[in-house]
PDB file of N, CA and C in Angstrom:
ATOM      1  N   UNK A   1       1.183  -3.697 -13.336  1.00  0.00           N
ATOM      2  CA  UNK A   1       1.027  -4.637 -12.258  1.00  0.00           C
ATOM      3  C   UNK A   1       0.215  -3.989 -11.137  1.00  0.00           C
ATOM      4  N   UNK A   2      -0.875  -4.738 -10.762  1.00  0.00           N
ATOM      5  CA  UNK A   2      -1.896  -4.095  -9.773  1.00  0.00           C
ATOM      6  C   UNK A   2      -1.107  -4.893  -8.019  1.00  0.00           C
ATOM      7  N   UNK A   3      -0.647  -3.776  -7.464  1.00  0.00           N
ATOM      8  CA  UNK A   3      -0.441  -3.567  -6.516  1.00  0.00           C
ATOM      9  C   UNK A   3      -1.142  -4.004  -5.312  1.00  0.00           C
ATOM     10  N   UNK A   4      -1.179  -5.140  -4.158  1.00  0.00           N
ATOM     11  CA  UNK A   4      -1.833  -5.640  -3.428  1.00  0.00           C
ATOM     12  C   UNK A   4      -1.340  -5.085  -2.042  1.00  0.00           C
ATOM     13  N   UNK A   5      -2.817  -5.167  -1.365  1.00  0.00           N
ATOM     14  CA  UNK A   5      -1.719  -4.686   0.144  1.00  0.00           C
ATOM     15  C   UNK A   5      -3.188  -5.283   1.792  1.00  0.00           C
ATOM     16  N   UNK A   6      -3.009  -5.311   2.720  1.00  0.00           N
ATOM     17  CA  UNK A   6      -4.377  -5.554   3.658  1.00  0.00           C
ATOM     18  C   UNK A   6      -4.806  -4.010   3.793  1.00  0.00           C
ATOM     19  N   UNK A   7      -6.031  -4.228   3.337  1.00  0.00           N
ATOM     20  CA  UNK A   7      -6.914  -2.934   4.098  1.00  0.00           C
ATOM     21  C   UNK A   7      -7.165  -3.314   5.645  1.00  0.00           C
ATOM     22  N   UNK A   8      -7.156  -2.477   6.194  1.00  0.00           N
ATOM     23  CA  UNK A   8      -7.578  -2.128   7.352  1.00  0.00           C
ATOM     24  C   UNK A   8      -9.104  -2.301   7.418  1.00  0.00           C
ATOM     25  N   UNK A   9      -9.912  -1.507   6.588  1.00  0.00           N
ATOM     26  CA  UNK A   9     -11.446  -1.363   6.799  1.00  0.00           C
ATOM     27  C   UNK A   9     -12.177  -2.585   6.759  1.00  0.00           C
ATOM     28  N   UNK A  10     -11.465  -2.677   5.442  1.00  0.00           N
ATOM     29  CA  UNK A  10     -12.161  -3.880   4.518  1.00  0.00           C
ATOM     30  C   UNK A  10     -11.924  -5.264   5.385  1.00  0.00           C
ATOM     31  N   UNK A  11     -10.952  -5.655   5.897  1.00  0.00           N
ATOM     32  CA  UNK A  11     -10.455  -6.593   7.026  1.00  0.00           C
ATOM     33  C   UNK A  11      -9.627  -7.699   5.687  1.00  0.00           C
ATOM     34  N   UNK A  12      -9.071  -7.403   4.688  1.00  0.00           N
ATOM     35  CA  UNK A  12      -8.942  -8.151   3.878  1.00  0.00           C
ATOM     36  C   UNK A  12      -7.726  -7.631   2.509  1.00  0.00           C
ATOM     37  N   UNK A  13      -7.382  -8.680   1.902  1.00  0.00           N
ATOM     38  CA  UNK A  13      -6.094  -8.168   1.180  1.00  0.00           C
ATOM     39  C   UNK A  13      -7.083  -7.348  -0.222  1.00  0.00           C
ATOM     40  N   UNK A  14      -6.470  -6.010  -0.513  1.00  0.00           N
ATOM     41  CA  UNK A  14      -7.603  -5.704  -1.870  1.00  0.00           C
ATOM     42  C   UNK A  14      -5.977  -4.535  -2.424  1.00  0.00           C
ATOM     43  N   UNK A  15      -6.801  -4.621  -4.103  1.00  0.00           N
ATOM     44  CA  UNK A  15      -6.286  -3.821  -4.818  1.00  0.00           C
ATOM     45  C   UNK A  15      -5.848  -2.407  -4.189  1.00  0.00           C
ATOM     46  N   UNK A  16      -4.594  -1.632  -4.680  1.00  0.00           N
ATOM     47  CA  UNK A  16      -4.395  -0.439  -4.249  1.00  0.00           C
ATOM     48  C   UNK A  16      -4.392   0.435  -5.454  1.00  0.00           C
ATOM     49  N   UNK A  17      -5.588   1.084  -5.368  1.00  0.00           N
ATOM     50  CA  UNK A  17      -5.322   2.490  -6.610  1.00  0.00           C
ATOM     51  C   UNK A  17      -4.261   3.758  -6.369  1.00  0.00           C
ATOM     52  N   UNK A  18      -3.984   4.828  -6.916  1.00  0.00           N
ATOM     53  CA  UNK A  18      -2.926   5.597  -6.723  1.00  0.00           C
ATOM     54  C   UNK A  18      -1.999   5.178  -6.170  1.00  0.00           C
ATOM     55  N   UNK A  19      -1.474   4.300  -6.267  1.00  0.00           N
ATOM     56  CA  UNK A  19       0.073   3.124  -5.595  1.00  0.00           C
ATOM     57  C   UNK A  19       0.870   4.185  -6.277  1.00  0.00           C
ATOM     58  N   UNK A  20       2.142   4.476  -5.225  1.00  0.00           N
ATOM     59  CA  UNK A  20       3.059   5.145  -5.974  1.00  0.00           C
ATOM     60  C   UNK A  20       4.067   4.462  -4.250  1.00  0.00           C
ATOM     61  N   UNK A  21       5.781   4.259  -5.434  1.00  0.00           N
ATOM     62  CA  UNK A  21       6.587   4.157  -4.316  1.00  0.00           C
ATOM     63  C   UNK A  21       7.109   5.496  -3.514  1.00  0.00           C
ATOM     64  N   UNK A  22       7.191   5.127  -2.238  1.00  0.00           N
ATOM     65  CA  UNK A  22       7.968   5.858  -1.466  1.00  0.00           C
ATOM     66  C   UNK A  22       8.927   5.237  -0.268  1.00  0.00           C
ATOM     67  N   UNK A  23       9.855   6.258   0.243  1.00  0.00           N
ATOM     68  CA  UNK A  23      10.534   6.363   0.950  1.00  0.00           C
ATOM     69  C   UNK A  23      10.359   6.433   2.486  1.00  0.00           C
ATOM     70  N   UNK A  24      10.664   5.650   3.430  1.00  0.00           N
ATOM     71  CA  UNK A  24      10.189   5.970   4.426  1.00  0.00           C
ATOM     72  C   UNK A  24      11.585   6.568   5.574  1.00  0.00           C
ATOM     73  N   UNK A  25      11.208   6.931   6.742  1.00  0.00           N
ATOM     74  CA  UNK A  25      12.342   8.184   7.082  1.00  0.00           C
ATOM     75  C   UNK A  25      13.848   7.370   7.336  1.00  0.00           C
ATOM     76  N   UNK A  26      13.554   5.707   7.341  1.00  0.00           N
ATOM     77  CA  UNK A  26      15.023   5.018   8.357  1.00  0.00           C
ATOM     78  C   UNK A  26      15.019   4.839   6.720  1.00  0.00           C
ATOM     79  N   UNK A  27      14.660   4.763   5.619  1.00  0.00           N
ATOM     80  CA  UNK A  27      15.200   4.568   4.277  1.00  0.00           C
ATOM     81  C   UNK A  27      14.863   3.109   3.400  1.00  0.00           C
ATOM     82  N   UNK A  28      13.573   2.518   4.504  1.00  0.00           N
ATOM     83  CA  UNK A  28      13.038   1.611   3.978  1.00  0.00           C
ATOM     84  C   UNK A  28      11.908   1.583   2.958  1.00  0.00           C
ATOM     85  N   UNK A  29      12.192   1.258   1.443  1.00  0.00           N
ATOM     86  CA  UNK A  29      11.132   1.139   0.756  1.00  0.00           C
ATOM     87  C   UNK A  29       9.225   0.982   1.068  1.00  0.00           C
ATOM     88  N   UNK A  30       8.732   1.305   0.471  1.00  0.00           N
ATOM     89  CA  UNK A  30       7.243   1.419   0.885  1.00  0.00           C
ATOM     90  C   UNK A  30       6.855   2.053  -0.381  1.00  0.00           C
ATOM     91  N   UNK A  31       5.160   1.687  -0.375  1.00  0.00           N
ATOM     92  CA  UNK A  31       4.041   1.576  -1.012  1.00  0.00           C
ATOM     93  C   UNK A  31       3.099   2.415  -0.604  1.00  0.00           C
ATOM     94  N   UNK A  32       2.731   3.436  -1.141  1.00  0.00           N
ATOM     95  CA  UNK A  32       1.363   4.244  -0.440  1.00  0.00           C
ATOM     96  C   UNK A  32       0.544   4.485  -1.749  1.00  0.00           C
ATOM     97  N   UNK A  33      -0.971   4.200  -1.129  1.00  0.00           N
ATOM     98  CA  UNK A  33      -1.979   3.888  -1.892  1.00  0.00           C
ATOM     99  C   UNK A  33      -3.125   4.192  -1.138  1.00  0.00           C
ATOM    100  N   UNK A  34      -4.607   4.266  -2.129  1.00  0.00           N
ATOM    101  CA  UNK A  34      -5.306   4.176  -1.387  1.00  0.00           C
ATOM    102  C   UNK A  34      -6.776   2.513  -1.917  1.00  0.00           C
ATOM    103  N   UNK A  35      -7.272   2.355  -1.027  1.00  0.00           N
ATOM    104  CA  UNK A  35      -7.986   0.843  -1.333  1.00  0.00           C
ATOM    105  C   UNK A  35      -9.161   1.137  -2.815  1.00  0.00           C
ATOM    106  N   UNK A  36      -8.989   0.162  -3.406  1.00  0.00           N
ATOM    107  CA  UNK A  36      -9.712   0.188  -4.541  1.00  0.00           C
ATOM    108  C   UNK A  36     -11.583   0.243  -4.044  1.00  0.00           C
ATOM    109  N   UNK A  37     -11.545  -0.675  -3.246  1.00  0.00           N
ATOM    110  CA  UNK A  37     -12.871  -1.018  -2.628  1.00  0.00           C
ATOM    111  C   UNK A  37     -13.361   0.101  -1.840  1.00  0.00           C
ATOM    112  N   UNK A  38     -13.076   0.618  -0.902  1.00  0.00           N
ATOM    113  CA  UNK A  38     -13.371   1.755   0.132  1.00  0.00           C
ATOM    114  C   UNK A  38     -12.962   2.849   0.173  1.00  0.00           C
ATOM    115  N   UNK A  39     -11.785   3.367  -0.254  1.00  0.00           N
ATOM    116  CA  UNK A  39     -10.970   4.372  -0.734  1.00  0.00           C
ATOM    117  C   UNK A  39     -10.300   4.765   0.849  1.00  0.00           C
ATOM    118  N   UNK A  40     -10.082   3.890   1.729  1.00  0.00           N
ATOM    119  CA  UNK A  40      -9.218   4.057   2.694  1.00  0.00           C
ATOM    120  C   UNK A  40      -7.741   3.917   2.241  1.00  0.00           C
ATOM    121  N   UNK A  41      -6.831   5.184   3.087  1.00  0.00           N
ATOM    122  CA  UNK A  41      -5.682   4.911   3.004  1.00  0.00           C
ATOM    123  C   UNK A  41      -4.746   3.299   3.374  1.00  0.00           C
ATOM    124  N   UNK A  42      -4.416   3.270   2.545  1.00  0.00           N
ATOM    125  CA  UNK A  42      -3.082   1.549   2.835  1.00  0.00           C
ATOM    126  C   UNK A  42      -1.666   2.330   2.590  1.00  0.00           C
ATOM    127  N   UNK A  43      -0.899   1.943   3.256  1.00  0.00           N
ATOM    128  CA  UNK A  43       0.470   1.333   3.216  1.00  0.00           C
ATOM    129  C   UNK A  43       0.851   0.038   3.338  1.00  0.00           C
ATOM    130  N   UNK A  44       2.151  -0.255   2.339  1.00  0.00           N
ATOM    131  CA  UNK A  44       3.145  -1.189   2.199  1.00  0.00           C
ATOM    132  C   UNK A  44       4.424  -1.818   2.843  1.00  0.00           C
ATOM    133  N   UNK A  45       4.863  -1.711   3.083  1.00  0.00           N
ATOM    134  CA  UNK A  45       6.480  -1.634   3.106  1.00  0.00           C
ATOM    135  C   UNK A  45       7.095  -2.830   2.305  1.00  0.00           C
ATOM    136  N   UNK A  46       7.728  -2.469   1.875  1.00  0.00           N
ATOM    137  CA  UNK A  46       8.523  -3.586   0.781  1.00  0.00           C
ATOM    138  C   UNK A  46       9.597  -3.727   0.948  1.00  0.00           C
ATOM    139  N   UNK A  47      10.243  -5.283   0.506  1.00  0.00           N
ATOM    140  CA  UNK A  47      11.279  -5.736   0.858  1.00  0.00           C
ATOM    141  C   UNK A  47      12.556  -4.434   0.609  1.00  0.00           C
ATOM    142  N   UNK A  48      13.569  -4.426   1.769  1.00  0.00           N
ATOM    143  CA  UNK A  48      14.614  -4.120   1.259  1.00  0.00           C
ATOM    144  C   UNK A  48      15.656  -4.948   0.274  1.00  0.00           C
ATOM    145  N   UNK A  49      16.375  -4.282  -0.857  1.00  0.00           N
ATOM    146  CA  UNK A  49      17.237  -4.895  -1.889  1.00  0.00           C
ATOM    147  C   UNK A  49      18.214  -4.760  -2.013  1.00  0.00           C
TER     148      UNK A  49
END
């Protein structure tokens, strides 16, 4: 499943390559990747479950 997220650069929602989940410090799920199109860093945050 290809991983979606807003780039920043791009001004627009695009694919995230190297998507891998992580942890963030209060213990909320997240997404870090970088943009398929530009190779700028993206983050996620994803629902808590």
């Amino acid at each position: 499943m290809a991983e979606t997220a807003y780039c920043v650069k791009c001004k627009a929602k695009k694919t995230m390559d190297k998507a891998k989940k992580v942890t963030m410090k209060n213990g909320r799920p997240a997404m870090k990747g970088v943009c398929a199109a530009c190779g700028c860093g993206m983050y996620k945050i994803l629902p808590v479950k």
